[in-house]
PDB file of N, CA and C in Angstrom:
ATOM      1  N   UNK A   1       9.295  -6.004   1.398  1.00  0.00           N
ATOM      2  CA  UNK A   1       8.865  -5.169   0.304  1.00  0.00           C
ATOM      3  C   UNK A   1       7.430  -4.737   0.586  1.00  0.00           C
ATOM      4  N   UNK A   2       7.461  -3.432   0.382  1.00  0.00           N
ATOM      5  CA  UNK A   2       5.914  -3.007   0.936  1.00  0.00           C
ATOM      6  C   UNK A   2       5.033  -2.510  -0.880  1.00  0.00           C
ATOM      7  N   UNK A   3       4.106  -3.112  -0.754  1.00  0.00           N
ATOM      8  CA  UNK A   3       3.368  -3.534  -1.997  1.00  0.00           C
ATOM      9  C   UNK A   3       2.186  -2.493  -2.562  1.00  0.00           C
ATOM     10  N   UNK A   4       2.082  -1.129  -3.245  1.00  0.00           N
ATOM     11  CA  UNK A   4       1.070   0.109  -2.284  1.00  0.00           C
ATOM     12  C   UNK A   4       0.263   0.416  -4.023  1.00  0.00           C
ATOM     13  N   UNK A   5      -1.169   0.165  -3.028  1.00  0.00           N
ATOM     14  CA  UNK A   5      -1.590   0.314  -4.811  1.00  0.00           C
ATOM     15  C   UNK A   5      -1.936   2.033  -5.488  1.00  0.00           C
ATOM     16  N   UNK A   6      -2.775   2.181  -6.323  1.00  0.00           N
ATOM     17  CA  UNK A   6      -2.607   3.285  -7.017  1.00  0.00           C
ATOM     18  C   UNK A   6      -4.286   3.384  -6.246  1.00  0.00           C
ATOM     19  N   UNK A   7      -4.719   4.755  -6.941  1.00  0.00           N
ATOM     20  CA  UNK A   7      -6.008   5.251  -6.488  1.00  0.00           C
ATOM     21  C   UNK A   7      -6.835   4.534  -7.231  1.00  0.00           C
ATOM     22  N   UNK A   8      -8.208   4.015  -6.873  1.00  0.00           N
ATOM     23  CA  UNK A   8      -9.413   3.761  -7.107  1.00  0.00           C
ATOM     24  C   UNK A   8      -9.501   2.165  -6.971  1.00  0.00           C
ATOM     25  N   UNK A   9      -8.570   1.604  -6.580  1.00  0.00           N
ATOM     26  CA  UNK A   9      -8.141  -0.168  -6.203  1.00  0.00           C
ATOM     27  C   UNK A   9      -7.460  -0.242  -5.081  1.00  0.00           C
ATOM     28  N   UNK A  10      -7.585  -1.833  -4.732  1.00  0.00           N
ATOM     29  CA  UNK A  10      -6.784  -1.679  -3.130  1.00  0.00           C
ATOM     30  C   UNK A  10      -5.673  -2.707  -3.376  1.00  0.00           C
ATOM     31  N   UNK A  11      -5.330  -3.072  -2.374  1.00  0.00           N
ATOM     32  CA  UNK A  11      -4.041  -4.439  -2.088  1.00  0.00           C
ATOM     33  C   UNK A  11      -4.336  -5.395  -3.055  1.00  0.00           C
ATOM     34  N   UNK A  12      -6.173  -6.165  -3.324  1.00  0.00           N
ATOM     35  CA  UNK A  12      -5.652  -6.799  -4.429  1.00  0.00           C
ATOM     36  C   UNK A  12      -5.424  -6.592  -6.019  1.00  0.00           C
ATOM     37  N   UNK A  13      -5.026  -6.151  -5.702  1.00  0.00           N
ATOM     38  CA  UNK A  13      -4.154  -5.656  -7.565  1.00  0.00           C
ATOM     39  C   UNK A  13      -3.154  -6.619  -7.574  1.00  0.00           C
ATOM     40  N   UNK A  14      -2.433  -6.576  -5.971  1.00  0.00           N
ATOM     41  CA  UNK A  14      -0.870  -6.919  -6.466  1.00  0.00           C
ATOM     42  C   UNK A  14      -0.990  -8.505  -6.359  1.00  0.00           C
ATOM     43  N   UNK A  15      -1.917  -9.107  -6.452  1.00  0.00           N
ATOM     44  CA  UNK A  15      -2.426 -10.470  -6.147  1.00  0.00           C
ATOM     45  C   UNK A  15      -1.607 -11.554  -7.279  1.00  0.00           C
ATOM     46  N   UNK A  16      -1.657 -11.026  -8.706  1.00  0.00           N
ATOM     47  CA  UNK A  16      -0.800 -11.873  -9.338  1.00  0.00           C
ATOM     48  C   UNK A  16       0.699 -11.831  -9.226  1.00  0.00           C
ATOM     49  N   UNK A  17       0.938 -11.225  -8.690  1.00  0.00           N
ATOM     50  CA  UNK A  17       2.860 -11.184  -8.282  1.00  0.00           C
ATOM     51  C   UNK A  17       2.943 -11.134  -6.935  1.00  0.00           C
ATOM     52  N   UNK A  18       2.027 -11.978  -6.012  1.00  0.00           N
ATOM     53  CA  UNK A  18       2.174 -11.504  -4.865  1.00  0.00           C
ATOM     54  C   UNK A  18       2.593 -13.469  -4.704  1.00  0.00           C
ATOM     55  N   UNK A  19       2.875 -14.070  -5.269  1.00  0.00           N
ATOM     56  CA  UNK A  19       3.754 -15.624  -5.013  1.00  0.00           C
ATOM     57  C   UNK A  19       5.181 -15.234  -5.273  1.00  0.00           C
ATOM     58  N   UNK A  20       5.219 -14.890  -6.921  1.00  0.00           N
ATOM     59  CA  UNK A  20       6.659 -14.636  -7.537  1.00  0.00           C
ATOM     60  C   UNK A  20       7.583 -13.952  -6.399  1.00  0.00           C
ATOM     61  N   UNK A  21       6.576 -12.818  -5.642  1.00  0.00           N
ATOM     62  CA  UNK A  21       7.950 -11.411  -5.212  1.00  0.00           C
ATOM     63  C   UNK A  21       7.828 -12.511  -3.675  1.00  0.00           C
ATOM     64  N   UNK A  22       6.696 -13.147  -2.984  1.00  0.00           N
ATOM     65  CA  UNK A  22       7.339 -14.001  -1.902  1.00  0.00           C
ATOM     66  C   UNK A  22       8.589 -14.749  -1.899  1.00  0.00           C
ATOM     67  N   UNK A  23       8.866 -15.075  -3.110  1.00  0.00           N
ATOM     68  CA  UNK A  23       9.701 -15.847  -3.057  1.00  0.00           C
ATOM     69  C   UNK A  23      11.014 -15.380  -2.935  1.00  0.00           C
ATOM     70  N   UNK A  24      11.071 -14.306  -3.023  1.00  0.00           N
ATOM     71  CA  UNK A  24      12.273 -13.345  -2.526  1.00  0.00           C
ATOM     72  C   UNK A  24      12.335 -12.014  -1.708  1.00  0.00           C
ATOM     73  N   UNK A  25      11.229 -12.091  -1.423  1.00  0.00           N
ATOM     74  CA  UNK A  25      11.445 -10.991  -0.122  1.00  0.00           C
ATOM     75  C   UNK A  25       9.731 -11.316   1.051  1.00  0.00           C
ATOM     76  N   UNK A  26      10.025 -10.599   2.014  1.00  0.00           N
ATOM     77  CA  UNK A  26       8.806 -10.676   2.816  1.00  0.00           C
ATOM     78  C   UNK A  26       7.856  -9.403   2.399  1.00  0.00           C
ATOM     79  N   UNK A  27       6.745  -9.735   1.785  1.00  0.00           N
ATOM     80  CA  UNK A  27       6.023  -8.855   1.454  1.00  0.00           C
ATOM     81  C   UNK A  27       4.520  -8.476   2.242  1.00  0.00           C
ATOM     82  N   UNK A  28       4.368  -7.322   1.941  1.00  0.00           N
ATOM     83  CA  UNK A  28       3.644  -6.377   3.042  1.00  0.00           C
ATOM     84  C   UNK A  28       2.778  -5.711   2.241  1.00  0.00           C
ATOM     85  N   UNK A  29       1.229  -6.072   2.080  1.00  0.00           N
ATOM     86  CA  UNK A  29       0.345  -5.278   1.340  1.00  0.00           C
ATOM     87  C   UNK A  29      -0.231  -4.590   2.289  1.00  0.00           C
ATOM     88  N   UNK A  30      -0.468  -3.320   1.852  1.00  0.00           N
ATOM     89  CA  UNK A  30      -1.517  -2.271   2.622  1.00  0.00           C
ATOM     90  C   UNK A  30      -2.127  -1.672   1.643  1.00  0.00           C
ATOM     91  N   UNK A  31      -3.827  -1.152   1.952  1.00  0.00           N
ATOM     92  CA  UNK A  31      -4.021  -0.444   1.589  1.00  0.00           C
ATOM     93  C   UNK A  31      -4.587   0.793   1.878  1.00  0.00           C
ATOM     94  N   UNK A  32      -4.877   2.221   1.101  1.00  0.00           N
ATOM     95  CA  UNK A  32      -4.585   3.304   1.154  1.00  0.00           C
ATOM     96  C   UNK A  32      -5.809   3.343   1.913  1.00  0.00           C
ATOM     97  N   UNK A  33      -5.760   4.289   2.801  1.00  0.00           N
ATOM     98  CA  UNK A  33      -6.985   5.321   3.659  1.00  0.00           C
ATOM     99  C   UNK A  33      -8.490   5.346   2.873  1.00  0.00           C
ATOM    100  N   UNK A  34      -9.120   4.278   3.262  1.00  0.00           N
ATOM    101  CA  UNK A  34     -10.314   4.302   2.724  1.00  0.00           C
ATOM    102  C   UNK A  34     -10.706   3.615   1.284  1.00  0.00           C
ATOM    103  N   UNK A  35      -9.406   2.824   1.308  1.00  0.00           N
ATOM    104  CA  UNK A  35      -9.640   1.443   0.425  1.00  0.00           C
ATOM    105  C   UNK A  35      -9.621   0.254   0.980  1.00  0.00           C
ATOM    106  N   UNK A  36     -10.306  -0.889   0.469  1.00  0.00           N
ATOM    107  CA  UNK A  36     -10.034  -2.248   0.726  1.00  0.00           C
ATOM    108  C   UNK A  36     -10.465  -2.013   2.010  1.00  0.00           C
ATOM    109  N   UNK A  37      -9.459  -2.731   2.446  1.00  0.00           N
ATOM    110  CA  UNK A  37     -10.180  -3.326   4.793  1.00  0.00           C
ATOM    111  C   UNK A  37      -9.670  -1.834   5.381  1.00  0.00           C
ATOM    112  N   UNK A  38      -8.945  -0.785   4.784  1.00  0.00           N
ATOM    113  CA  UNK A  38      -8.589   0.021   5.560  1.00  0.00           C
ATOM    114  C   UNK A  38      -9.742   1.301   5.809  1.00  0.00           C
ATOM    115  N   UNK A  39      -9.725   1.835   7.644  1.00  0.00           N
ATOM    116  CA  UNK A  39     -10.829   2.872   7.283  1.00  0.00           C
ATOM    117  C   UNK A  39     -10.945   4.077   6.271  1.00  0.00           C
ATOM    118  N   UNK A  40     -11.687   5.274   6.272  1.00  0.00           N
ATOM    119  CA  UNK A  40     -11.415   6.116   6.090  1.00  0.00           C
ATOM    120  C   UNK A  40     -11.065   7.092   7.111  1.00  0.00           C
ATOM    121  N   UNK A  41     -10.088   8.567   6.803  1.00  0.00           N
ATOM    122  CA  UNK A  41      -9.888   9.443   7.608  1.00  0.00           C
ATOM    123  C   UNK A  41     -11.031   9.895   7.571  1.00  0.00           C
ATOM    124  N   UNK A  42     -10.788  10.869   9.154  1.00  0.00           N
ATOM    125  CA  UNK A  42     -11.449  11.672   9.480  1.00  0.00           C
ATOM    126  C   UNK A  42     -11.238  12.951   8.504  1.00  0.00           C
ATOM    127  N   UNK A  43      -9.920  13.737   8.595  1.00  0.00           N
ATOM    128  CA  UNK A  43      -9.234  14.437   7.975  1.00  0.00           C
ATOM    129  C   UNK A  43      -8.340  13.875   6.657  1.00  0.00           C
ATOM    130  N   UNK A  44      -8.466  14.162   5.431  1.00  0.00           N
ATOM    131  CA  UNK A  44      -8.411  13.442   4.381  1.00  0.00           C
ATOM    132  C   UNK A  44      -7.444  14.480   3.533  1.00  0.00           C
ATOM    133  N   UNK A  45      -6.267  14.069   3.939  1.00  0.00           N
ATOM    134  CA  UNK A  45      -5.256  15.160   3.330  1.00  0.00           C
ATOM    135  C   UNK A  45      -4.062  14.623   2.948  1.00  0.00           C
ATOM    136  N   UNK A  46      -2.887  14.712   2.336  1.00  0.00           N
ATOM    137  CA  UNK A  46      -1.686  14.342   1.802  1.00  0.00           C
ATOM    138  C   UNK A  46      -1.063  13.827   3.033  1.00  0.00           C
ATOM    139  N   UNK A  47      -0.734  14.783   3.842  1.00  0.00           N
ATOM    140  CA  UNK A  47      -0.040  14.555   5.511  1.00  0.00           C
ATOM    141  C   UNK A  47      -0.782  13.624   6.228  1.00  0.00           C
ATOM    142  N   UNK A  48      -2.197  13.540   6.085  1.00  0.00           N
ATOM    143  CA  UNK A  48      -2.803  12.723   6.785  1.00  0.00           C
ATOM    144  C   UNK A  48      -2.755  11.306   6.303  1.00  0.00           C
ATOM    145  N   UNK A  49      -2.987  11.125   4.970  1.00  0.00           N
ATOM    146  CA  UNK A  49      -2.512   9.888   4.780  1.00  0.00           C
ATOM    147  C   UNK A  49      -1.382   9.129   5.101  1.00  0.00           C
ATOM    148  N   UNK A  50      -0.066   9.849   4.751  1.00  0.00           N
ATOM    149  CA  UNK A  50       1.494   9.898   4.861  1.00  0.00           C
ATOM    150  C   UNK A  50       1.301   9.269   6.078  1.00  0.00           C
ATOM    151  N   UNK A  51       0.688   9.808   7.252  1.00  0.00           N
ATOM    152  CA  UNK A  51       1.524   9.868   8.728  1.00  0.00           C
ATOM    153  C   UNK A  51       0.567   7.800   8.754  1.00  0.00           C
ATOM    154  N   UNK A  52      -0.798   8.196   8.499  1.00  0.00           N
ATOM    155  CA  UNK A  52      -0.990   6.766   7.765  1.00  0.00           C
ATOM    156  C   UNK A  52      -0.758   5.627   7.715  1.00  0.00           C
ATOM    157  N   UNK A  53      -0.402   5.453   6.378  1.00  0.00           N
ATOM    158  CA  UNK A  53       0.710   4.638   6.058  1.00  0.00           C
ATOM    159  C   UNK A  53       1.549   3.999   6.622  1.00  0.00           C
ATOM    160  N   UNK A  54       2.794   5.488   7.058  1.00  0.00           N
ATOM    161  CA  UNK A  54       3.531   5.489   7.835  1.00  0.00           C
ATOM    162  C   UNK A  54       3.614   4.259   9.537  1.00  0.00           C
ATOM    163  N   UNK A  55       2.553   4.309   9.630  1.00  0.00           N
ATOM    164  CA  UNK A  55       2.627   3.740  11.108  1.00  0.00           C
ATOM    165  C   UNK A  55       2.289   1.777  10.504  1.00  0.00           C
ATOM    166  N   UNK A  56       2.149   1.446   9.542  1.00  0.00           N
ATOM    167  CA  UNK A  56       2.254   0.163   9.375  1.00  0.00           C
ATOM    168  C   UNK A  56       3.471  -0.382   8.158  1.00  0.00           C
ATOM    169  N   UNK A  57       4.215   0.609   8.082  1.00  0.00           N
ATOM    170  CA  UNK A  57       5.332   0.339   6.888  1.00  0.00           C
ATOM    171  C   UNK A  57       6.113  -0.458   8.080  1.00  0.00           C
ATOM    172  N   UNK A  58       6.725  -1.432   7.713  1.00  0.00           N
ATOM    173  CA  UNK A  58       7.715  -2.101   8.117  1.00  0.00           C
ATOM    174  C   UNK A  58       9.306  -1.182   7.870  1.00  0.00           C
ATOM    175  N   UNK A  59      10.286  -0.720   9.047  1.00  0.00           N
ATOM    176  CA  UNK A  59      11.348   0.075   9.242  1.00  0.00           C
ATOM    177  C   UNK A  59      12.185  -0.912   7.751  1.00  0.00           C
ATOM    178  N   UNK A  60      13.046   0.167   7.127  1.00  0.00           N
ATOM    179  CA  UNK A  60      13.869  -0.652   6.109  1.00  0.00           C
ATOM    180  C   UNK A  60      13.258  -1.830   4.596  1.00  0.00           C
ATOM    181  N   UNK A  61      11.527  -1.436   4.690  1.00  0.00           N
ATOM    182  CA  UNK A  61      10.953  -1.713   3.708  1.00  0.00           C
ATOM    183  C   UNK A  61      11.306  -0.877   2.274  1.00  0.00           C
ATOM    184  N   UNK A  62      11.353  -2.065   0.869  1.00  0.00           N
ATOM    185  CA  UNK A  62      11.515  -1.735  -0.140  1.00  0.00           C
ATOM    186  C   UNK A  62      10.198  -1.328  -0.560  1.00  0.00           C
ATOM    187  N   UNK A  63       9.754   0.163  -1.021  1.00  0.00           N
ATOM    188  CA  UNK A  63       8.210   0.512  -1.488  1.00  0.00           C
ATOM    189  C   UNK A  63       8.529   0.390  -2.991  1.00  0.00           C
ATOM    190  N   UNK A  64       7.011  -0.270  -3.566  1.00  0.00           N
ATOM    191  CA  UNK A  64       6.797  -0.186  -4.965  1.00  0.00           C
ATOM    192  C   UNK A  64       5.440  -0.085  -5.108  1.00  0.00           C
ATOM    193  N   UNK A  65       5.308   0.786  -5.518  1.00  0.00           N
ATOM    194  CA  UNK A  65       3.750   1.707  -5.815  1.00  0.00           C
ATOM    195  C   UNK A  65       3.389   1.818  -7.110  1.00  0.00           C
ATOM    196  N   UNK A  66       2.040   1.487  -7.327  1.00  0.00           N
ATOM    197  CA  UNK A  66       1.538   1.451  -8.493  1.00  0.00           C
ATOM    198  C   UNK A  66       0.511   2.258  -9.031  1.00  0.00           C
ATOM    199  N   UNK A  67       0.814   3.091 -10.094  1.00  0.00           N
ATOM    200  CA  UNK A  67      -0.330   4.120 -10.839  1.00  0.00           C
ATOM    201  C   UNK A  67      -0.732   4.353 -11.685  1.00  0.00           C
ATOM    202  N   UNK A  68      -1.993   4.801 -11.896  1.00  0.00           N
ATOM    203  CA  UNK A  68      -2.135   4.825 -13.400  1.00  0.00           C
ATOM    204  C   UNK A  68      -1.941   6.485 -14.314  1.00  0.00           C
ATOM    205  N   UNK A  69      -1.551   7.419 -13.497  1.00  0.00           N
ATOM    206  CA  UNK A  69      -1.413   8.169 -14.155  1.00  0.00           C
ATOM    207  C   UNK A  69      -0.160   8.904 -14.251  1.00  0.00           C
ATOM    208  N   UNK A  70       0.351   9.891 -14.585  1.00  0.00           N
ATOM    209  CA  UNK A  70       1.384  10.592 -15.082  1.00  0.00           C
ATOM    210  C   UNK A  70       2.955  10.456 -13.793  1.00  0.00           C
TER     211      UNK A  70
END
């Protein structure tokens, strides 16, 4: 299960459910382009993040993403 936080916070958000959801799946925090331990882009765009991401998602990961707005 890949664990993906919302804008203006990083990976630990998911810190209080991050025992409960171990206990049933292998979970995978990342965070977004220029949060938490991750750098920032050079180029700072939708695609650029995506491709991102992309290269540390685990193949056949369940995503659950968290936001605060609409």
């Amino acid at each position: 299960m890949l664990l993906l936080h919302g804008w203006g916070v990083n990976s630990a958000v998911w810190k209080p459910v991050l025992e409960p959801l171990s206990a049933h799946f292998r979970v995978h925090l990342i965070d977004l382009p220029g949060f938490g331990d991750s750098e920032e882009l050079v180029n700072y765009s939708l695609d650029a993040m995506l491709d991102n991401i992309l290269q540390v998602v685990p193949e056949g990961a369940i995503w659950c993403g968290w936001s605060l707005g609409d």
